[in-house]
PDB file of N, CA and C in Angstrom:
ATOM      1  N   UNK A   1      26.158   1.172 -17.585  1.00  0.00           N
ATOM      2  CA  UNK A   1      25.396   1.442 -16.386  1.00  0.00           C
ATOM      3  C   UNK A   1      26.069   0.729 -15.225  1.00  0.00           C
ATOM      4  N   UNK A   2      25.830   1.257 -13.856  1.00  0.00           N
ATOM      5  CA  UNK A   2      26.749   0.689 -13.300  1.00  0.00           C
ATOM      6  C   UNK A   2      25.639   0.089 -12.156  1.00  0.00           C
ATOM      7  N   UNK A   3      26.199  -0.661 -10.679  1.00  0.00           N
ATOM      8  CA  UNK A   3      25.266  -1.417 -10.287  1.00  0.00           C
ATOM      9  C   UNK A   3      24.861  -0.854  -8.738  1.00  0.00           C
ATOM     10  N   UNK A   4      25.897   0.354  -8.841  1.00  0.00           N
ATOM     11  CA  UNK A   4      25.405   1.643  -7.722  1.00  0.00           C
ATOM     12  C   UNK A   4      24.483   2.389  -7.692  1.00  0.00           C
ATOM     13  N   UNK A   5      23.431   2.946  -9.114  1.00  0.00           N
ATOM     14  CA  UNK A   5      22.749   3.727  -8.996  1.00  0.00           C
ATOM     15  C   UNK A   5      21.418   2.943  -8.276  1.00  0.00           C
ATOM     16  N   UNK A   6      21.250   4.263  -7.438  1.00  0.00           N
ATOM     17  CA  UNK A   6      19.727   3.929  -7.055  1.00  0.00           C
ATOM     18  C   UNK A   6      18.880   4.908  -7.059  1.00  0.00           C
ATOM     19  N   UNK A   7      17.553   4.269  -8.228  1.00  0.00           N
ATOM     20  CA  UNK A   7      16.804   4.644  -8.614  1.00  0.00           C
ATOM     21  C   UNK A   7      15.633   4.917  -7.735  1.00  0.00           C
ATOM     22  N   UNK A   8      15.241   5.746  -8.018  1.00  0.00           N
ATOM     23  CA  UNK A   8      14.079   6.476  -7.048  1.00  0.00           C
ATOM     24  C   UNK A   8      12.684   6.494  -7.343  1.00  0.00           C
ATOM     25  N   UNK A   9      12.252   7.621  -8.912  1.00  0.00           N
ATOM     26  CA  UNK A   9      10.946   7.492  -9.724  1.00  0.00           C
ATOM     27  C   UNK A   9      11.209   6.908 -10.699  1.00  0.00           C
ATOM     28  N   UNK A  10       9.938   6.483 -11.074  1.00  0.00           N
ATOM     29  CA  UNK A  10       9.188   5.308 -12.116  1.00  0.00           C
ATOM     30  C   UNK A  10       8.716   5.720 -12.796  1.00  0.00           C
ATOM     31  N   UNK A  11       8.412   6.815 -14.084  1.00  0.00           N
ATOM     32  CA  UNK A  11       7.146   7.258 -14.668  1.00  0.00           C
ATOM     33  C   UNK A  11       6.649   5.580 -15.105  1.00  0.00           C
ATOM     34  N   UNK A  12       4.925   5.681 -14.903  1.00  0.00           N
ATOM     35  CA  UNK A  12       4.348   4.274 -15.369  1.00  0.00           C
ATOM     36  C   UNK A  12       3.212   5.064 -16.097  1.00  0.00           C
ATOM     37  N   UNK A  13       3.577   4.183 -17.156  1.00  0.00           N
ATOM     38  CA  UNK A  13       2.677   4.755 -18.623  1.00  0.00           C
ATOM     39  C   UNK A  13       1.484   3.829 -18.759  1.00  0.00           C
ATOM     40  N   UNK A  14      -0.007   3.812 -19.163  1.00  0.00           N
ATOM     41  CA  UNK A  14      -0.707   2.502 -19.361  1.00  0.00           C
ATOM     42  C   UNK A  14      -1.252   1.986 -20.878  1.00  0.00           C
ATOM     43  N   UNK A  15      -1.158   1.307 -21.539  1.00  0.00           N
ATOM     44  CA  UNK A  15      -1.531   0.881 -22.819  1.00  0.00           C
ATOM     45  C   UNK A  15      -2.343  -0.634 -22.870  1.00  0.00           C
ATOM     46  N   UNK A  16      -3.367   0.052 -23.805  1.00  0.00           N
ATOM     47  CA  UNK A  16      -3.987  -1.637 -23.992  1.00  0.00           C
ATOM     48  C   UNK A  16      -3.690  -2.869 -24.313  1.00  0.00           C
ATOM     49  N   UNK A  17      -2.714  -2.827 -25.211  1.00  0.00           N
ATOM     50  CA  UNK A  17      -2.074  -3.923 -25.437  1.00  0.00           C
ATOM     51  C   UNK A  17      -0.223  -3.170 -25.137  1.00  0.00           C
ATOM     52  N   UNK A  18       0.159  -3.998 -23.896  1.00  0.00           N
ATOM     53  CA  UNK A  18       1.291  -3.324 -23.501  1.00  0.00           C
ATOM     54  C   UNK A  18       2.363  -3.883 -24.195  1.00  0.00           C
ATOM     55  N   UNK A  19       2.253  -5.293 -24.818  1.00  0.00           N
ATOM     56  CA  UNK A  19       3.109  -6.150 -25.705  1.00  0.00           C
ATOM     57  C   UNK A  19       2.863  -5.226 -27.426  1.00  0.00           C
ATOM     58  N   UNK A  20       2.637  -4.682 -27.930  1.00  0.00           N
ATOM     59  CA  UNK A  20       2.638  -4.158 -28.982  1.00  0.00           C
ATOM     60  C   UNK A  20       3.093  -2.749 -28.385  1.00  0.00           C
ATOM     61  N   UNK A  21       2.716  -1.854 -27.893  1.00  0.00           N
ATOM     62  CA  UNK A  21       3.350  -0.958 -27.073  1.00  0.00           C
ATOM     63  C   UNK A  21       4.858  -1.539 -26.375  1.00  0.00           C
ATOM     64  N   UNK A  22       5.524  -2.358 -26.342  1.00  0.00           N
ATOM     65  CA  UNK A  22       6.555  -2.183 -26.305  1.00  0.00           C
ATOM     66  C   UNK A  22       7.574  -2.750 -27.156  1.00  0.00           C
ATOM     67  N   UNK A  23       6.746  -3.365 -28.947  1.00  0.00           N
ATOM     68  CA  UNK A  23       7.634  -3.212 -29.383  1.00  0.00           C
ATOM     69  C   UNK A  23       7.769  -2.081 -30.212  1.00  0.00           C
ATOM     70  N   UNK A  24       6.643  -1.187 -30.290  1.00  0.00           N
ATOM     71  CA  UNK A  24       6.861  -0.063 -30.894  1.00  0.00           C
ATOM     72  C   UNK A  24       7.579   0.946 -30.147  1.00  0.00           C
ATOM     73  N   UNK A  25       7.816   1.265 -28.554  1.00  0.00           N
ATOM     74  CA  UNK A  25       8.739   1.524 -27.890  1.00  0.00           C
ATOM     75  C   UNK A  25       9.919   1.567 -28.144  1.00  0.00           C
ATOM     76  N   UNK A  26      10.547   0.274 -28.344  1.00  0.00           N
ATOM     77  CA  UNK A  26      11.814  -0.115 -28.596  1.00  0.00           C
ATOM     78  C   UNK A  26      12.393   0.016 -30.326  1.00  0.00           C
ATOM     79  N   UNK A  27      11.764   0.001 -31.176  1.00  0.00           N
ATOM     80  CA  UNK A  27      11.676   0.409 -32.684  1.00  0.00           C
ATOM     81  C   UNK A  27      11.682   1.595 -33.018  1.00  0.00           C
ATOM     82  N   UNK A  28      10.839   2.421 -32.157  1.00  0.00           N
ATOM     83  CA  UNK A  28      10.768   4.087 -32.360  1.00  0.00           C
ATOM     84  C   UNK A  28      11.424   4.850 -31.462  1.00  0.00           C
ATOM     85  N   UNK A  29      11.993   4.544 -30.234  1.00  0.00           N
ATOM     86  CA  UNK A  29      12.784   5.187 -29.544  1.00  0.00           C
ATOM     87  C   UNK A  29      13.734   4.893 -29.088  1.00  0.00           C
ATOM     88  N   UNK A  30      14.075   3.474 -28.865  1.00  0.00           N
ATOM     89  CA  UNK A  30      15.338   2.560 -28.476  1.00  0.00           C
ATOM     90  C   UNK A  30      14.815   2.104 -26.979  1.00  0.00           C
ATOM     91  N   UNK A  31      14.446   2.161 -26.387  1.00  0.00           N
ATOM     92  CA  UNK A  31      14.160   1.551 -25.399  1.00  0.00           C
ATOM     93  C   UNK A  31      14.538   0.344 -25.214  1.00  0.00           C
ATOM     94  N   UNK A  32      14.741  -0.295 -23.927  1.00  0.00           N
ATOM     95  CA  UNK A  32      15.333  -2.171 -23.845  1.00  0.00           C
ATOM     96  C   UNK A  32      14.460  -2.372 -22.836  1.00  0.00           C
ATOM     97  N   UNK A  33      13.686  -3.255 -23.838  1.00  0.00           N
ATOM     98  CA  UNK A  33      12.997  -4.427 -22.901  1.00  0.00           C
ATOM     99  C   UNK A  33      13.560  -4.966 -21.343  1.00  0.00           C
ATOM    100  N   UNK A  34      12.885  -4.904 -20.062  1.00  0.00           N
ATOM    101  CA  UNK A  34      13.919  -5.346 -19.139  1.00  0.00           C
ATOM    102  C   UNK A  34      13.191  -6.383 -18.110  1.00  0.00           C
ATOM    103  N   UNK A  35      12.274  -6.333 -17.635  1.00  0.00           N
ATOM    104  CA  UNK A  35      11.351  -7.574 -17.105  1.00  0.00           C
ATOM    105  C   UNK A  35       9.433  -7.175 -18.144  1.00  0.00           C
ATOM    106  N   UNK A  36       9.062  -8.587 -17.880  1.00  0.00           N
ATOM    107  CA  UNK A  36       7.688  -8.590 -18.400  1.00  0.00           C
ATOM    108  C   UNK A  36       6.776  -9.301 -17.221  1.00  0.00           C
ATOM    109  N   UNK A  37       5.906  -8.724 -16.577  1.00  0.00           N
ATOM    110  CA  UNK A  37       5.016  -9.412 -15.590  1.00  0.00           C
ATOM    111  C   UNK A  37       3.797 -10.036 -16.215  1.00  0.00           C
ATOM    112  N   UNK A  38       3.496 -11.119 -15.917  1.00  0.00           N
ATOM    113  CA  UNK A  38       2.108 -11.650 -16.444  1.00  0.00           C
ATOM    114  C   UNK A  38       1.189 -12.322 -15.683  1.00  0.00           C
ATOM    115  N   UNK A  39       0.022 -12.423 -15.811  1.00  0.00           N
ATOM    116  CA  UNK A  39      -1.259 -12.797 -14.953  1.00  0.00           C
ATOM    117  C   UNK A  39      -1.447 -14.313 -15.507  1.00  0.00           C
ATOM    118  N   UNK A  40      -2.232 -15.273 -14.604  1.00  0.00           N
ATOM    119  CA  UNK A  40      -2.201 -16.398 -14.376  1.00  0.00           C
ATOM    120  C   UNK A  40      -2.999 -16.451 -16.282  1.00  0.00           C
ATOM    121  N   UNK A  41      -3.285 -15.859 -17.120  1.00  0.00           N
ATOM    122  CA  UNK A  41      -4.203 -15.997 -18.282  1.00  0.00           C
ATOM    123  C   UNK A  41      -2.779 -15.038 -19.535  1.00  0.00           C
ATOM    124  N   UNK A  42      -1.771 -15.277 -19.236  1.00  0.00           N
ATOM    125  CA  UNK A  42      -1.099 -14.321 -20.143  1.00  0.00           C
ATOM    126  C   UNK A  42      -0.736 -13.024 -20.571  1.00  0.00           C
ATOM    127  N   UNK A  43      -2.172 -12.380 -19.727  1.00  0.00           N
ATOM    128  CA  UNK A  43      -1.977 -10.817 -19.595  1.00  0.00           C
ATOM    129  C   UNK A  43      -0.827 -10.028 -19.439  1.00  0.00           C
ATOM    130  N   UNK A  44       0.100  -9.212 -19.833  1.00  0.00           N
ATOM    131  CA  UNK A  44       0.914  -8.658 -19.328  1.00  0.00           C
ATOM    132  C   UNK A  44       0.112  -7.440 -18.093  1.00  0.00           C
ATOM    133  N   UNK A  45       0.478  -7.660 -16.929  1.00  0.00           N
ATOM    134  CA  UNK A  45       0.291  -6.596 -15.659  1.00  0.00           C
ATOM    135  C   UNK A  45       1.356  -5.605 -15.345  1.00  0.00           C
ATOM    136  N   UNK A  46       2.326  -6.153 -15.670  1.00  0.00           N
ATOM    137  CA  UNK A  46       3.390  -5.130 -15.089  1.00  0.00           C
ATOM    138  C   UNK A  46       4.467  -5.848 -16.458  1.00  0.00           C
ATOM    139  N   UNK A  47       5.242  -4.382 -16.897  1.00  0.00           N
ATOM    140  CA  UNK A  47       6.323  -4.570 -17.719  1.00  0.00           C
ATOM    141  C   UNK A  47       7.287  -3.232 -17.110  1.00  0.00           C
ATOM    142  N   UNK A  48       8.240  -3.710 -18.013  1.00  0.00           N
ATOM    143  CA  UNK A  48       9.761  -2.445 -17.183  1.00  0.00           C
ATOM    144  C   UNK A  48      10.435  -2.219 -18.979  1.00  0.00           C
ATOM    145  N   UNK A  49      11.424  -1.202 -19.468  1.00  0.00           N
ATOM    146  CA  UNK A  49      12.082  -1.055 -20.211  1.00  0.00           C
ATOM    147  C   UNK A  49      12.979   0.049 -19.593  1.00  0.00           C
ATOM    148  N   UNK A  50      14.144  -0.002 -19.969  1.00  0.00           N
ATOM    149  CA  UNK A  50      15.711   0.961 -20.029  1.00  0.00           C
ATOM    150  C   UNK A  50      15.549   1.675 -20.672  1.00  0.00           C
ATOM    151  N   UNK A  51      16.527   2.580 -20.612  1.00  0.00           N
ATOM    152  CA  UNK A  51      16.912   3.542 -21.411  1.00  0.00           C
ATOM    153  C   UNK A  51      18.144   4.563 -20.872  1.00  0.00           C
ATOM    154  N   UNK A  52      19.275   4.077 -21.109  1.00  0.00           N
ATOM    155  CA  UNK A  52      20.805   4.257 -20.427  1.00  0.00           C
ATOM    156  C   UNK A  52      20.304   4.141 -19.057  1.00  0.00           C
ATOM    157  N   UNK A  53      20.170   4.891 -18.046  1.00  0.00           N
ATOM    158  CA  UNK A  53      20.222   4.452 -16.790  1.00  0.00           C
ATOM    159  C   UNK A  53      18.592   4.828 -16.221  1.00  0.00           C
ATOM    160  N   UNK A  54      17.747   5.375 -17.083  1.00  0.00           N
ATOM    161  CA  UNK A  54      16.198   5.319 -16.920  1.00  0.00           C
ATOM    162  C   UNK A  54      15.849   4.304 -16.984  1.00  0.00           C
ATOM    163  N   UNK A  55      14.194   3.748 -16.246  1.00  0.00           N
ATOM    164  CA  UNK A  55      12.927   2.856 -16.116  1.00  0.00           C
ATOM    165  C   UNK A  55      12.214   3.437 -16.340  1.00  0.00           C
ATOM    166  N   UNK A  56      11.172   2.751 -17.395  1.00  0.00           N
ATOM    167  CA  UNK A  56       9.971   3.404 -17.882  1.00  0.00           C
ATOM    168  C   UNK A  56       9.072   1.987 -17.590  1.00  0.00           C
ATOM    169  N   UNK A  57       7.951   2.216 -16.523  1.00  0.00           N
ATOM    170  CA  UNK A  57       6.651   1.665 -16.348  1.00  0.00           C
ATOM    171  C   UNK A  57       5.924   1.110 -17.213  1.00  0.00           C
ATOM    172  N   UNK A  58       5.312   0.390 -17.283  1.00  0.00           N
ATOM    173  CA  UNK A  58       3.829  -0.170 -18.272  1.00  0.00           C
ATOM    174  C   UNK A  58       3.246  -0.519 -17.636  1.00  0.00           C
ATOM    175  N   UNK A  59       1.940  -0.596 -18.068  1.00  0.00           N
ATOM    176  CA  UNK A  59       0.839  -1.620 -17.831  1.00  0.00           C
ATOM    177  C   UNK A  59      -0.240  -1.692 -18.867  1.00  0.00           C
ATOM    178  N   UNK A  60      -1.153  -2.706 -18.161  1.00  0.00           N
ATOM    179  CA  UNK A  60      -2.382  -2.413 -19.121  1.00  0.00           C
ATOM    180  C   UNK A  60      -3.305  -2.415 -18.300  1.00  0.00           C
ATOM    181  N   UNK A  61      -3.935  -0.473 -19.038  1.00  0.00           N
ATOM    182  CA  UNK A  61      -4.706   0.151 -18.351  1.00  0.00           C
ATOM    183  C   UNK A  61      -5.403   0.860 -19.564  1.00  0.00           C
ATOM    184  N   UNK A  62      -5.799   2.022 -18.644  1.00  0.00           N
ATOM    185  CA  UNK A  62      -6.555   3.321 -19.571  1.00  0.00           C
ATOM    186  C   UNK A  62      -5.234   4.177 -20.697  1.00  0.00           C
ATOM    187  N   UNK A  63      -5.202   3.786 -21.966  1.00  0.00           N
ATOM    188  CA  UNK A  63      -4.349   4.355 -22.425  1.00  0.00           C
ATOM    189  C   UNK A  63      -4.303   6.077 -22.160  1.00  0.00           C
ATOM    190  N   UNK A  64      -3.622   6.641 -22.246  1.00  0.00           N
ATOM    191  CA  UNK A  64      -3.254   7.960 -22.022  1.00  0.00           C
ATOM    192  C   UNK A  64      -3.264   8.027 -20.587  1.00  0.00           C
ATOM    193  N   UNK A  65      -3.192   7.508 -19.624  1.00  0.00           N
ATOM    194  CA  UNK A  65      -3.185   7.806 -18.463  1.00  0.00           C
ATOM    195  C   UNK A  65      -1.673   7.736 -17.839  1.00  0.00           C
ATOM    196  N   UNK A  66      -1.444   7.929 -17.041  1.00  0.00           N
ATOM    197  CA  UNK A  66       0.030   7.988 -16.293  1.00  0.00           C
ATOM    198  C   UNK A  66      -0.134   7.984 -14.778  1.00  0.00           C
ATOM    199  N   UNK A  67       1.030   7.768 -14.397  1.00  0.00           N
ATOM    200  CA  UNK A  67       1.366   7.705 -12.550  1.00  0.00           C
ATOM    201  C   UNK A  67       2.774   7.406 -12.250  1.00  0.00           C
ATOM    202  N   UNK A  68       2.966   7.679 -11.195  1.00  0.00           N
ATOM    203  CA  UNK A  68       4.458   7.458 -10.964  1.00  0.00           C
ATOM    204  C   UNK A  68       4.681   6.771  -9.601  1.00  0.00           C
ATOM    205  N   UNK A  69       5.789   5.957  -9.588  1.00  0.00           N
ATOM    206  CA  UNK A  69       6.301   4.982  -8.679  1.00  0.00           C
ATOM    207  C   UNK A  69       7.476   5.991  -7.931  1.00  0.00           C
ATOM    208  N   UNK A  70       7.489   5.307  -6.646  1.00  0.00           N
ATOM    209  CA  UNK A  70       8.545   6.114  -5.965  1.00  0.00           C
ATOM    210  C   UNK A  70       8.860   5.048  -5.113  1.00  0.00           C
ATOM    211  N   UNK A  71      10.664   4.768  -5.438  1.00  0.00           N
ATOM    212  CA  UNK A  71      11.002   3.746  -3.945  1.00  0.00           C
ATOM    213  C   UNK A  71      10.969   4.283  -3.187  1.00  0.00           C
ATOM    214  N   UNK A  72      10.719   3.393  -1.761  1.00  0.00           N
ATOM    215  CA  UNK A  72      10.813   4.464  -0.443  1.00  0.00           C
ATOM    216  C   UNK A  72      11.679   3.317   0.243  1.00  0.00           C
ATOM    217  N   UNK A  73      12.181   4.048   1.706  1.00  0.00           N
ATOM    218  CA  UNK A  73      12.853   2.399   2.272  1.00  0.00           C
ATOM    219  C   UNK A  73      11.758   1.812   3.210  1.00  0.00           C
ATOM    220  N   UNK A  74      10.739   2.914   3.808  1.00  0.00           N
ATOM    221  CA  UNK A  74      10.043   2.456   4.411  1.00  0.00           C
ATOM    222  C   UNK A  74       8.464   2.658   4.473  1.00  0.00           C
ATOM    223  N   UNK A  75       7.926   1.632   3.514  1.00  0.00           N
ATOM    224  CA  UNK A  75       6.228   1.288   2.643  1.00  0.00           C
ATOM    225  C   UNK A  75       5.508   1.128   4.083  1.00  0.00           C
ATOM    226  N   UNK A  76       5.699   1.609   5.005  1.00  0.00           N
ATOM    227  CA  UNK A  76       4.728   1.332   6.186  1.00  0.00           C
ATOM    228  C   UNK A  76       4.521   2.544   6.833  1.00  0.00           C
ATOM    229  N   UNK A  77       5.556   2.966   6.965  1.00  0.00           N
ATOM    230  CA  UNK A  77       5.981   4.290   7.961  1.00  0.00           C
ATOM    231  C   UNK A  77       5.238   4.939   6.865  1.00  0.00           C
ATOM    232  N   UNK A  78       5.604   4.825   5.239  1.00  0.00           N
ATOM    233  CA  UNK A  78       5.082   6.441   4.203  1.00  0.00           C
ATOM    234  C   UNK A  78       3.758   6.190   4.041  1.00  0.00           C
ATOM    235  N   UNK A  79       3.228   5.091   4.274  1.00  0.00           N
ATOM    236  CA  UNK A  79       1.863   4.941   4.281  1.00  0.00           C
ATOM    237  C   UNK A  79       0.889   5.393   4.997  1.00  0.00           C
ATOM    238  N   UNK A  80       1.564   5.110   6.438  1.00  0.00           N
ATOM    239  CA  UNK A  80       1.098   6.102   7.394  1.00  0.00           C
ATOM    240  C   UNK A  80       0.991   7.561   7.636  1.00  0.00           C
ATOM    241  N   UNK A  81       2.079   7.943   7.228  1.00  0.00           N
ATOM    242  CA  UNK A  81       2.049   9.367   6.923  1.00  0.00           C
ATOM    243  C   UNK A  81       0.906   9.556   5.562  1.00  0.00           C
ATOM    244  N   UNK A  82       0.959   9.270   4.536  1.00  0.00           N
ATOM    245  CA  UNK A  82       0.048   9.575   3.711  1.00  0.00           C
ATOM    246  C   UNK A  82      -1.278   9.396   4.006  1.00  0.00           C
ATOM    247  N   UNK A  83      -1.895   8.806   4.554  1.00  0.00           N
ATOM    248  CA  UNK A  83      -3.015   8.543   5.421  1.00  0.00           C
ATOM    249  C   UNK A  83      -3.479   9.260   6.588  1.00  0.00           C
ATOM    250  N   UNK A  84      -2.062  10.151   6.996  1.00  0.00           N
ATOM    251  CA  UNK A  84      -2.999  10.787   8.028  1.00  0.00           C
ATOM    252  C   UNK A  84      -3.093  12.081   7.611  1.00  0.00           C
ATOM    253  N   UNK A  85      -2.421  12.503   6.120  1.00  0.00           N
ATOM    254  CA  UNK A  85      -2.484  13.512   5.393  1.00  0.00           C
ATOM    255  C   UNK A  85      -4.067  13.884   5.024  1.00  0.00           C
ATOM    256  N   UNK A  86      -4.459  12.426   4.618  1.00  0.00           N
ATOM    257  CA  UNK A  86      -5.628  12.869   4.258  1.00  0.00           C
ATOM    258  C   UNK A  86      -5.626  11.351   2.731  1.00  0.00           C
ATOM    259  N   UNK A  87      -4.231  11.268   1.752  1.00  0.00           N
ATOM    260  CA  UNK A  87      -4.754  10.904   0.801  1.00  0.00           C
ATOM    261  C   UNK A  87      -4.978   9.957   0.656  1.00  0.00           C
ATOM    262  N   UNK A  88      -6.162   9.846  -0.365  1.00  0.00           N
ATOM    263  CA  UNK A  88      -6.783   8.638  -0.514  1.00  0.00           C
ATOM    264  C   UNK A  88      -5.922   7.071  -1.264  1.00  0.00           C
ATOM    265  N   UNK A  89      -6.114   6.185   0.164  1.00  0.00           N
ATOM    266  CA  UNK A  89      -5.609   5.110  -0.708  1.00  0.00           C
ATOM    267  C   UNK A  89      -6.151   4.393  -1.357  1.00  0.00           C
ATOM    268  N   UNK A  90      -6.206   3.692  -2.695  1.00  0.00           N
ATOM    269  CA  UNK A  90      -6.832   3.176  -3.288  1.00  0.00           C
ATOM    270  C   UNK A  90      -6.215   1.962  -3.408  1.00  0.00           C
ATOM    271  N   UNK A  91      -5.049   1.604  -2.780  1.00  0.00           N
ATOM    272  CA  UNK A  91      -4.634  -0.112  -2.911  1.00  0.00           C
ATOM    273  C   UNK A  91      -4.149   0.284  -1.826  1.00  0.00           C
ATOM    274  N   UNK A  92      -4.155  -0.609  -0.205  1.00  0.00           N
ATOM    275  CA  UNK A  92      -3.833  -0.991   0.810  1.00  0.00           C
ATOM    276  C   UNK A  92      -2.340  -1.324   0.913  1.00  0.00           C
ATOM    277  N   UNK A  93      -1.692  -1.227   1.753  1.00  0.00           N
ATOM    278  CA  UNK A  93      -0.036  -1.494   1.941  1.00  0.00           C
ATOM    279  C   UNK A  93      -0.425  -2.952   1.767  1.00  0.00           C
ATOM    280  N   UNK A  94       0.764  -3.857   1.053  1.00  0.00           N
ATOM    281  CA  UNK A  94       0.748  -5.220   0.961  1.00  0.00           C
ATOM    282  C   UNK A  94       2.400  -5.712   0.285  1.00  0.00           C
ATOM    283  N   UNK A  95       2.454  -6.869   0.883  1.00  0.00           N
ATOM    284  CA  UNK A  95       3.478  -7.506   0.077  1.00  0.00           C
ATOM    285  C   UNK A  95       3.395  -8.031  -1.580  1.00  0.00           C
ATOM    286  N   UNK A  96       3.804  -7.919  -2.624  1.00  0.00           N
ATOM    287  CA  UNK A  96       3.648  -8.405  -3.296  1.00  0.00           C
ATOM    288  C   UNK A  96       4.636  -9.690  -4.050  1.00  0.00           C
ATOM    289  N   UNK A  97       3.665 -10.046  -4.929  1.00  0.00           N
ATOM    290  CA  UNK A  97       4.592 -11.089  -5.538  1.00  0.00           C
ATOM    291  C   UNK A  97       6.349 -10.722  -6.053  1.00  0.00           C
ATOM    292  N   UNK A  98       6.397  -9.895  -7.007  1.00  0.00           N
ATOM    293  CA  UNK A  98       7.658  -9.231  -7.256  1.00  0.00           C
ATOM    294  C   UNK A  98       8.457  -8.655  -6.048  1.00  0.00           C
ATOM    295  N   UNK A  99       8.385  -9.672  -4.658  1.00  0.00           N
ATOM    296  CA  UNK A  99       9.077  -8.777  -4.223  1.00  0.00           C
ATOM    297  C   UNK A  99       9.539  -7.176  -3.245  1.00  0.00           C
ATOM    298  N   UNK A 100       7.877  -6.348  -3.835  1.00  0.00           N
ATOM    299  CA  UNK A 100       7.709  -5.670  -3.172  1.00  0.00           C
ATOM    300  C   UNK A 100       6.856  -5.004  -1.910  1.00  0.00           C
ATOM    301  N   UNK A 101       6.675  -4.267  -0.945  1.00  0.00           N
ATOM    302  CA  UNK A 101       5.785  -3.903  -0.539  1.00  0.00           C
ATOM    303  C   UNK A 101       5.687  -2.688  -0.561  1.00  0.00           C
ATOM    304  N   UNK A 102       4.315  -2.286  -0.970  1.00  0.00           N
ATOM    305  CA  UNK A 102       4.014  -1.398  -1.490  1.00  0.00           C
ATOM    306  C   UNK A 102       2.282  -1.066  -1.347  1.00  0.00           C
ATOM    307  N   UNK A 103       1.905   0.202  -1.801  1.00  0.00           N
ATOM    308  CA  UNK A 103       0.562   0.353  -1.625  1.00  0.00           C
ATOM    309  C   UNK A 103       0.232   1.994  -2.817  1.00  0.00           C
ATOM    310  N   UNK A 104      -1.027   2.136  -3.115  1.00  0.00           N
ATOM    311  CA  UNK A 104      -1.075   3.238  -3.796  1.00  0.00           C
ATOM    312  C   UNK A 104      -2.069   4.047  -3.240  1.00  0.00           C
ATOM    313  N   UNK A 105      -1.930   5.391  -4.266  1.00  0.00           N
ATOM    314  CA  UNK A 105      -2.831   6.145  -3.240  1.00  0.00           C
ATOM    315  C   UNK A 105      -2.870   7.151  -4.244  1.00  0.00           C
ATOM    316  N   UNK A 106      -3.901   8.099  -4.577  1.00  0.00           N
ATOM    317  CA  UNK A 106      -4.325   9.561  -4.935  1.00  0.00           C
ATOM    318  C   UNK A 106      -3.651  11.217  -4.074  1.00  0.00           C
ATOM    319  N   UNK A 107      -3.317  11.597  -5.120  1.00  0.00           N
ATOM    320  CA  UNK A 107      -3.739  13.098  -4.531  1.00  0.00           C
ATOM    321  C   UNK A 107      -4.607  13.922  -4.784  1.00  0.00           C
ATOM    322  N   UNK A 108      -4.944  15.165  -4.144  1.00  0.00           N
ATOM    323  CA  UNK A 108      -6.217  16.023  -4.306  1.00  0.00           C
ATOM    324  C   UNK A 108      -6.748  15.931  -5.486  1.00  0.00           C
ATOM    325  N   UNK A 109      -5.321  16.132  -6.500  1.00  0.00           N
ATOM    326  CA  UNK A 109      -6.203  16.423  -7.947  1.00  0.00           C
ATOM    327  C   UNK A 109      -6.435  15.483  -8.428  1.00  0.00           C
ATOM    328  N   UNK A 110      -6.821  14.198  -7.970  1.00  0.00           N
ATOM    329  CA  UNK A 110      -6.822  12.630  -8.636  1.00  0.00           C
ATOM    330  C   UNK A 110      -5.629  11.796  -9.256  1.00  0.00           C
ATOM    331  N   UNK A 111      -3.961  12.429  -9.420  1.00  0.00           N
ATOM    332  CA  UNK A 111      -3.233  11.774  -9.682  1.00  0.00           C
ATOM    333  C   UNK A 111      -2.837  10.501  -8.574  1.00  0.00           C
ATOM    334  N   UNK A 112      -2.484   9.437  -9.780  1.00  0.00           N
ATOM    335  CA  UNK A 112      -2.030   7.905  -9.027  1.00  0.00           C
ATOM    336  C   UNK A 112      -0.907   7.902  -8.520  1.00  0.00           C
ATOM    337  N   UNK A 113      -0.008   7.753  -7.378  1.00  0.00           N
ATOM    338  CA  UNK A 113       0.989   7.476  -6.398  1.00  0.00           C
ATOM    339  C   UNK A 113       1.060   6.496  -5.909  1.00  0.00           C
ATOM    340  N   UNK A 114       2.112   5.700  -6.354  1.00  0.00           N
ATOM    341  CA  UNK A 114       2.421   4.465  -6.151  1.00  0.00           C
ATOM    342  C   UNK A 114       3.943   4.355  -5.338  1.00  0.00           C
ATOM    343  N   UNK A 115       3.980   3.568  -3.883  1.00  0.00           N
ATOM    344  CA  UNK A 115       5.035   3.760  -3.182  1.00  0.00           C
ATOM    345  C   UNK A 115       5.660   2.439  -2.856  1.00  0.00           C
ATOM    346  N   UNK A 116       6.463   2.008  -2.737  1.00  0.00           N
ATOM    347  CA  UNK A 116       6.599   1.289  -2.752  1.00  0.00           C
ATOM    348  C   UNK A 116       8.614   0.275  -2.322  1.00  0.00           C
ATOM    349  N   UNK A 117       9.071  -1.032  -2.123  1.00  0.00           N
ATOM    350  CA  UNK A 117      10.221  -0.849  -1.849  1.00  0.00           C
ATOM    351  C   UNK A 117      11.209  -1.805  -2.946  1.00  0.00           C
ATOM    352  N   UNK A 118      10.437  -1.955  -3.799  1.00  0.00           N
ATOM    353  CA  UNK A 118      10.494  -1.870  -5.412  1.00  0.00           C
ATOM    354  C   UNK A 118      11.673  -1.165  -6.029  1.00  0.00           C
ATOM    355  N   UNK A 119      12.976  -1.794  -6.462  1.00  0.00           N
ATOM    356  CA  UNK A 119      13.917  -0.802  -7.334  1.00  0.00           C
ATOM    357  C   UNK A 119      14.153  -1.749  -8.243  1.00  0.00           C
ATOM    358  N   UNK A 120      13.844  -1.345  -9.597  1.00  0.00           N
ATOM    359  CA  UNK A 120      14.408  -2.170 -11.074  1.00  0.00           C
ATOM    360  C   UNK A 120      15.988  -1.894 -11.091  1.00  0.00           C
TER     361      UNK A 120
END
């Protein structure tokens, strides 16, 4: 892999226990472990895994559910635009700890959109 590509979407998958979900990940499909995020109590919140030059999402959420991440260069300007579209945000533009700023938001049919200036 080289250190030019830049990555764009995120599929983010959610599982209850995202630490057993990713070692069955990596056992049954090859996947590589690549960062693990955790909450002040151990929780994993955010995890990342490879796969040749793919990122695959985690968390722990509603299993079977899904959403997708999209870098943008600019989490203020697309926010705005998405907002005056109409869609609903459900997490506010903010800086975050990892680094990014970012915010999420719905479309009509209830899928999660997550934007953000975030690249694994």
């Amino acid at each position: 892999m080289t250190s030019d590509i830049k990555r764009t979407f995120y599929p983010i998958v959610n599982y209850s226990d995202p630490v057993k979900a990713m070692e069955w990940l990596e056992k049954a499909f090859g996947f590589v472990p690549h960062h693990v995020y955790k909450d002040d109590e151990g929780r994993v919140v955010h995890g990342e895994m490879r796969y040749d030059t793919g990122v695959l999402m985690f968390g722990n959420g509603e299993p079977g559910t899904s959403a997708v991440y999209v870098a943008v260069d600019d989490p203020d300007a697309h926010h705005d635009r998405a907002k005056a579209a109409g869609a609903e945000i459900f997490r506010e533009l903010a800086d975050q700890d990892y680094g990014s700023r970012d915010y999420a938001a719905r479309d009509p049919e209830g899928n999660e959109w997550y934007f953000g200036t975030y690249r694994s």
